[in-house]
N, C-alpha and C. Protein backbone atom coordinates (compact mmCIF):
# COMPACT_ATOMS: atom_id res chain seq x y z
N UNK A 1 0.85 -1.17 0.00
CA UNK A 1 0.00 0.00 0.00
C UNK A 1 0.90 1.24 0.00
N UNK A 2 0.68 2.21 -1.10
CA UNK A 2 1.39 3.72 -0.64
C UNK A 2 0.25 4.73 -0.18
N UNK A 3 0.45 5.39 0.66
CA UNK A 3 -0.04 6.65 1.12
C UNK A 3 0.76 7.55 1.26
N UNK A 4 -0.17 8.73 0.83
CA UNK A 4 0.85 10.16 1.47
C UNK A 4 -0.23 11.16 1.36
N UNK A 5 -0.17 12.16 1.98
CA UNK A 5 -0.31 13.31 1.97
C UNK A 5 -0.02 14.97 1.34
N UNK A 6 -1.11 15.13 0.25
CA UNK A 6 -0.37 16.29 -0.08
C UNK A 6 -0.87 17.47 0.45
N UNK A 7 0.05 18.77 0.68
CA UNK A 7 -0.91 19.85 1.42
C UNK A 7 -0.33 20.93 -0.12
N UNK A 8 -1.57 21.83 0.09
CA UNK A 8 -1.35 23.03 -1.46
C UNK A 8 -2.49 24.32 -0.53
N UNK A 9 -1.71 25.11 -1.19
CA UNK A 9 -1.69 26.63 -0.48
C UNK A 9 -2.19 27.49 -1.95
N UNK A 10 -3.24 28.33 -1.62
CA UNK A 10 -3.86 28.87 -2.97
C UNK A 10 -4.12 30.27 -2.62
N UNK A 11 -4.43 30.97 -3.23
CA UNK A 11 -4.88 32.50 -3.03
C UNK A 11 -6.36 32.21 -2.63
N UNK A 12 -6.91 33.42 -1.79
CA UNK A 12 -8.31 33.92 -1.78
C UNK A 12 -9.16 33.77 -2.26
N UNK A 13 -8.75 34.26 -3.91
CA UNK A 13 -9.57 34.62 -4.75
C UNK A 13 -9.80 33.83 -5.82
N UNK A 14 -8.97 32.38 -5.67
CA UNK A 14 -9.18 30.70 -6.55
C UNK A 14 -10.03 29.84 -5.94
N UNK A 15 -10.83 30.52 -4.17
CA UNK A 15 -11.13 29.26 -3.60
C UNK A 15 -11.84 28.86 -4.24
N UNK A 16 -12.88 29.39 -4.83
CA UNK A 16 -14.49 28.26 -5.66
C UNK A 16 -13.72 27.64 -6.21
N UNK A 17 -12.76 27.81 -7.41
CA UNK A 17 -11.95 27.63 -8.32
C UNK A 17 -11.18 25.99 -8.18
N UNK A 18 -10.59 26.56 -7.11
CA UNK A 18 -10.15 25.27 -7.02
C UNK A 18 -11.06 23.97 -5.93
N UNK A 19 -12.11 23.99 -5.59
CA UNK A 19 -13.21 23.25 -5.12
C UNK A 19 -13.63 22.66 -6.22
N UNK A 20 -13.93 23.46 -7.57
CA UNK A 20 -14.68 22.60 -8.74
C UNK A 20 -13.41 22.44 -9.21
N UNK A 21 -12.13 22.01 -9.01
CA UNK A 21 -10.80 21.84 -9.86
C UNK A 21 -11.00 19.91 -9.02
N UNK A 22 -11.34 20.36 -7.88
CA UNK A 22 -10.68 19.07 -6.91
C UNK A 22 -11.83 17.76 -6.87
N UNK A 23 -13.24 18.66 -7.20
CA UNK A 23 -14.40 17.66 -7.14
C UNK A 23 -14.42 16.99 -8.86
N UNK A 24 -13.61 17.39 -9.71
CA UNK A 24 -13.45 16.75 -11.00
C UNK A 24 -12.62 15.72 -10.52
N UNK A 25 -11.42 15.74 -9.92
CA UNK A 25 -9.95 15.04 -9.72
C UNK A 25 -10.40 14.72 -9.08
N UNK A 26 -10.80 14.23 -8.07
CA UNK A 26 -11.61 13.69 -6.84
C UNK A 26 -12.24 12.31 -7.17
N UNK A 27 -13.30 12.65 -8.47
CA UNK A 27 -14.11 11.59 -8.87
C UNK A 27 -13.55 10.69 -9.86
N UNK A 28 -12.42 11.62 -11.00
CA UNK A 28 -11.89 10.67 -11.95
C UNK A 28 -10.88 9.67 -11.09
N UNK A 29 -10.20 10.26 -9.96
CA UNK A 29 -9.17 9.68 -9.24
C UNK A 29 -9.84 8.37 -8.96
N UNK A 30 -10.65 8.56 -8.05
CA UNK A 30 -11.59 7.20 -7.32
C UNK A 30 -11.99 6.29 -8.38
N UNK A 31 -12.04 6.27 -9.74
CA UNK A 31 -12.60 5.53 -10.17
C UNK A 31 -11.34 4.94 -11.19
N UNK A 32 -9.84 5.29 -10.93
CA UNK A 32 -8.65 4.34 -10.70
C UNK A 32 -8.69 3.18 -10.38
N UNK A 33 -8.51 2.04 -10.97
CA UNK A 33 -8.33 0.34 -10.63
C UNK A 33 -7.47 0.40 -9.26
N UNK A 34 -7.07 1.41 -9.28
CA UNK A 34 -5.58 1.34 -8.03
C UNK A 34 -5.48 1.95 -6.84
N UNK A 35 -6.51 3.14 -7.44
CA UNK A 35 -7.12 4.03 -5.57
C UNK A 35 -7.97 3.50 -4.82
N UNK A 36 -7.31 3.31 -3.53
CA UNK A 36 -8.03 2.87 -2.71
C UNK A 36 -8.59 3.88 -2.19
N UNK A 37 -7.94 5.10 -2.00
CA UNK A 37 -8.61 6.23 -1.47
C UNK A 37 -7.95 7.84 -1.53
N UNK A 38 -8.99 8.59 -1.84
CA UNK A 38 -8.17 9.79 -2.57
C UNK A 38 -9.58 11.02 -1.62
N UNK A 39 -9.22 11.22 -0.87
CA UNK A 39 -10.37 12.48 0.03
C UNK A 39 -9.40 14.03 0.24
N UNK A 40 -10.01 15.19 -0.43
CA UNK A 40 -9.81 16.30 -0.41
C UNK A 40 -10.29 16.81 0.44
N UNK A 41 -9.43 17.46 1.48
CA UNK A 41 -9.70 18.32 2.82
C UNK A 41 -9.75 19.57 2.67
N UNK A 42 -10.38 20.61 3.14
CA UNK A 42 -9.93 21.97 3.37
C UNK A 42 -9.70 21.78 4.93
N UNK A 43 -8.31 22.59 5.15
CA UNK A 43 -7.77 23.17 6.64
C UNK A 43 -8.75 23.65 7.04
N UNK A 44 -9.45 23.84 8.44
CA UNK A 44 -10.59 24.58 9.08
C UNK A 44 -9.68 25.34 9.66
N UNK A 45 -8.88 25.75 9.99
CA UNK A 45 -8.15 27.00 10.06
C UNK A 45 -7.38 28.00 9.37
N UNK A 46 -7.21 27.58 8.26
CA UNK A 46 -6.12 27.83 7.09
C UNK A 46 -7.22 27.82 5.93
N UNK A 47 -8.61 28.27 5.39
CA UNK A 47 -9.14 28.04 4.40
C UNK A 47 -8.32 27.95 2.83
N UNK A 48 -7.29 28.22 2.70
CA UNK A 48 -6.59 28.67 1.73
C UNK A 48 -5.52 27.57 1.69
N UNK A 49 -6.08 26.32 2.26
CA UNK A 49 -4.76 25.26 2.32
C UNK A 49 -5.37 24.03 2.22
N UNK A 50 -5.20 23.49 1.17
CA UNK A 50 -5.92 21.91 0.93
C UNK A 50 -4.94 20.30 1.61
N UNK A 51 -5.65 19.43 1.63
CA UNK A 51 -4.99 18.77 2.27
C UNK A 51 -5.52 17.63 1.65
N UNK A 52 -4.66 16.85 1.02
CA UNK A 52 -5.70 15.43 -0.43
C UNK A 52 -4.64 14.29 0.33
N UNK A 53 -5.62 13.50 1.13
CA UNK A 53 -5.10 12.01 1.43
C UNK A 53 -5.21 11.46 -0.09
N UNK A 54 -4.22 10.26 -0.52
CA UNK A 54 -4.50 9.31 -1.38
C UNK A 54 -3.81 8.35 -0.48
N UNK A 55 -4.27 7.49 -0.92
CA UNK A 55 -3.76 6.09 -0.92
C UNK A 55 -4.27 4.83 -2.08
N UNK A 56 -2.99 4.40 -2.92
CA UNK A 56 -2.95 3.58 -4.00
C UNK A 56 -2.46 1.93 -3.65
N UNK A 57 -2.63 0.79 -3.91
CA UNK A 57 -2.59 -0.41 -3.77
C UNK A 57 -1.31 -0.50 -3.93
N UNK A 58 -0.02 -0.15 -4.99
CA UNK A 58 0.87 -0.25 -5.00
C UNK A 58 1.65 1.16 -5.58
N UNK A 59 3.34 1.33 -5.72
CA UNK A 59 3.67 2.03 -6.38
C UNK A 59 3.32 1.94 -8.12
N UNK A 60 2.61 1.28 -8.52
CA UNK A 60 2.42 1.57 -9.90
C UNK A 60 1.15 1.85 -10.27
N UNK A 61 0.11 2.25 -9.29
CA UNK A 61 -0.99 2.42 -8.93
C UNK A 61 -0.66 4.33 -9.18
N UNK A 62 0.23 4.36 -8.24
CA UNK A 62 -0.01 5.74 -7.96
C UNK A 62 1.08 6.16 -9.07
N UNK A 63 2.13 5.67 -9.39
CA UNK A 63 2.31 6.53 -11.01
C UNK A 63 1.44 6.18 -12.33
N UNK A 64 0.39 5.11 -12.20
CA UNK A 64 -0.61 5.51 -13.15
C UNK A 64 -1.50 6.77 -13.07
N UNK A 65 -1.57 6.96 -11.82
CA UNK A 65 -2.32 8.09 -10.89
C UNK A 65 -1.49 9.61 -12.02
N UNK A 66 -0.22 9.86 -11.65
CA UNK A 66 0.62 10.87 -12.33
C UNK A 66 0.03 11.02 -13.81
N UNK A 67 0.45 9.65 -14.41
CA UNK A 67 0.23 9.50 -15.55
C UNK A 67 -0.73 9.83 -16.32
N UNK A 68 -2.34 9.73 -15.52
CA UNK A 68 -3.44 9.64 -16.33
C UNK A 68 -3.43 11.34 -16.98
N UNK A 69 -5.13 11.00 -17.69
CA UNK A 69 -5.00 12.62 -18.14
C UNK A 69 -5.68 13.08 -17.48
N UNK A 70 -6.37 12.74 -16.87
CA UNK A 70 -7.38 13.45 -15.52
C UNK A 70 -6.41 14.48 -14.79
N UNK A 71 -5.15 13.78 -14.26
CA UNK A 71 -4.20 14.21 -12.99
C UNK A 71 -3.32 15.20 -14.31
N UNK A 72 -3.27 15.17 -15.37
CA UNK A 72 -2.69 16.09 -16.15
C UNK A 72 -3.45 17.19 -16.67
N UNK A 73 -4.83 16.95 -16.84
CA UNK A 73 -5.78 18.15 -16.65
C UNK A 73 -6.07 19.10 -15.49
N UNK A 74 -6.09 18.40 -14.14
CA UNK A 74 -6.68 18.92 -13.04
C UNK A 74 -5.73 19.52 -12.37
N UNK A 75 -4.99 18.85 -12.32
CA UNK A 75 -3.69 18.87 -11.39
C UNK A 75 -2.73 19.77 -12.16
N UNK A 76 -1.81 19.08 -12.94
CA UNK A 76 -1.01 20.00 -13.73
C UNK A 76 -1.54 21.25 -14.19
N UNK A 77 -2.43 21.03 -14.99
CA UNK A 77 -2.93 21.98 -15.66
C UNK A 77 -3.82 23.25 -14.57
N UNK A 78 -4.11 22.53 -13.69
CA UNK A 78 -5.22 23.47 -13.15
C UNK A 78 -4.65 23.37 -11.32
N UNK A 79 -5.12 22.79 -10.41
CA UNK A 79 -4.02 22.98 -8.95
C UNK A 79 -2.65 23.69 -9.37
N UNK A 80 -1.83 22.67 -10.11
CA UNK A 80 -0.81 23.49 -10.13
C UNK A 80 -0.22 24.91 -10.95
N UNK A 81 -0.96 25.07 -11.37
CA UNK A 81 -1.08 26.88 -12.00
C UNK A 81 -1.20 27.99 -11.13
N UNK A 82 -2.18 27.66 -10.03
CA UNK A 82 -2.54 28.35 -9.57
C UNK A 82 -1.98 28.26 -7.93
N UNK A 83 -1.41 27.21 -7.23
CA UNK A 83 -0.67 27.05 -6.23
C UNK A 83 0.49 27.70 -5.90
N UNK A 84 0.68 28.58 -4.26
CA UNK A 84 1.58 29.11 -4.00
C UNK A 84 2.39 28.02 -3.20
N UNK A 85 2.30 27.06 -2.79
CA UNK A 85 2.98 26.45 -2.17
C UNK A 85 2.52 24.92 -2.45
N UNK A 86 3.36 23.87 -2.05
CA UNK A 86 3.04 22.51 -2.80
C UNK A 86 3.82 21.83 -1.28
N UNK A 87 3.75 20.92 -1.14
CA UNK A 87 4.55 19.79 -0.32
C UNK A 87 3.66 18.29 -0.14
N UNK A 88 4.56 17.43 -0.05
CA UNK A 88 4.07 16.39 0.01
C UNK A 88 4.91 15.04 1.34
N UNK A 89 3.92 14.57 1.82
CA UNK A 89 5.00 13.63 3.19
C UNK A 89 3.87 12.07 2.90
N UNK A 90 5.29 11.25 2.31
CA UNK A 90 5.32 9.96 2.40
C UNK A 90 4.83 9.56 3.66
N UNK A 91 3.89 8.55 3.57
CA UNK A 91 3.19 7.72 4.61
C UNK A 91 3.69 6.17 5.08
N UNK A 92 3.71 6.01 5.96
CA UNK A 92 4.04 4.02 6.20
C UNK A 92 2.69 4.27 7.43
N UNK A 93 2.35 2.90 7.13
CA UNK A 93 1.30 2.17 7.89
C UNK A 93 2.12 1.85 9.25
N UNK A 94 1.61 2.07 10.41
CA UNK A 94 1.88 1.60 11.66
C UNK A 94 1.32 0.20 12.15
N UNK A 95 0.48 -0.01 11.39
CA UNK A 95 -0.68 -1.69 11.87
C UNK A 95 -1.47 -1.80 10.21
């Protein structure tokens, strides 16, 4: 199983913007042979800071994930255009 966490930092004035960016990527993601689970957070303190659990069955799960054109429409094309900040933290399972 891989998991990780990505957090993305946006302006003010993209929030709708990027809500209908994430509920496209959201739905094409989930319906991946390989996602087990892909849920988009907003920070309740930080409105301006998203927080997207995935988790994929294997590593080739989640670079099909990269790969598709969904994650090259939404993501490339659209999150990341408009993102001031990006980071991401690798996950391991404890149990």
């Amino acid at each position: 199983m891989v998991s990780f966490l990505v957090r993305l930092r946006f302006a003010p004035e993209d929030r709708q913007d990027i809500v209908e960016i994430l509920r496209a990527l959201t739905v094409a993601s989930r319906e991946e042979p390989g996602c087990v689970t892909y849920v988009p957070h907003r920070v309740e303190s930080e409105p301006d800071t998203v927080l997207i659990y995935e988790q994929y069955q294997d590593a080739a799960a989640a670079d099909a994930h990269r790969a598709s054109a969904h994650f090259k429409k939404y993501a490339v094309g659209g999150l990341y255009q408009r993102m001031k900040e990006r980071s991401r933290e690798d996950l391991v399972a404890l149990v």
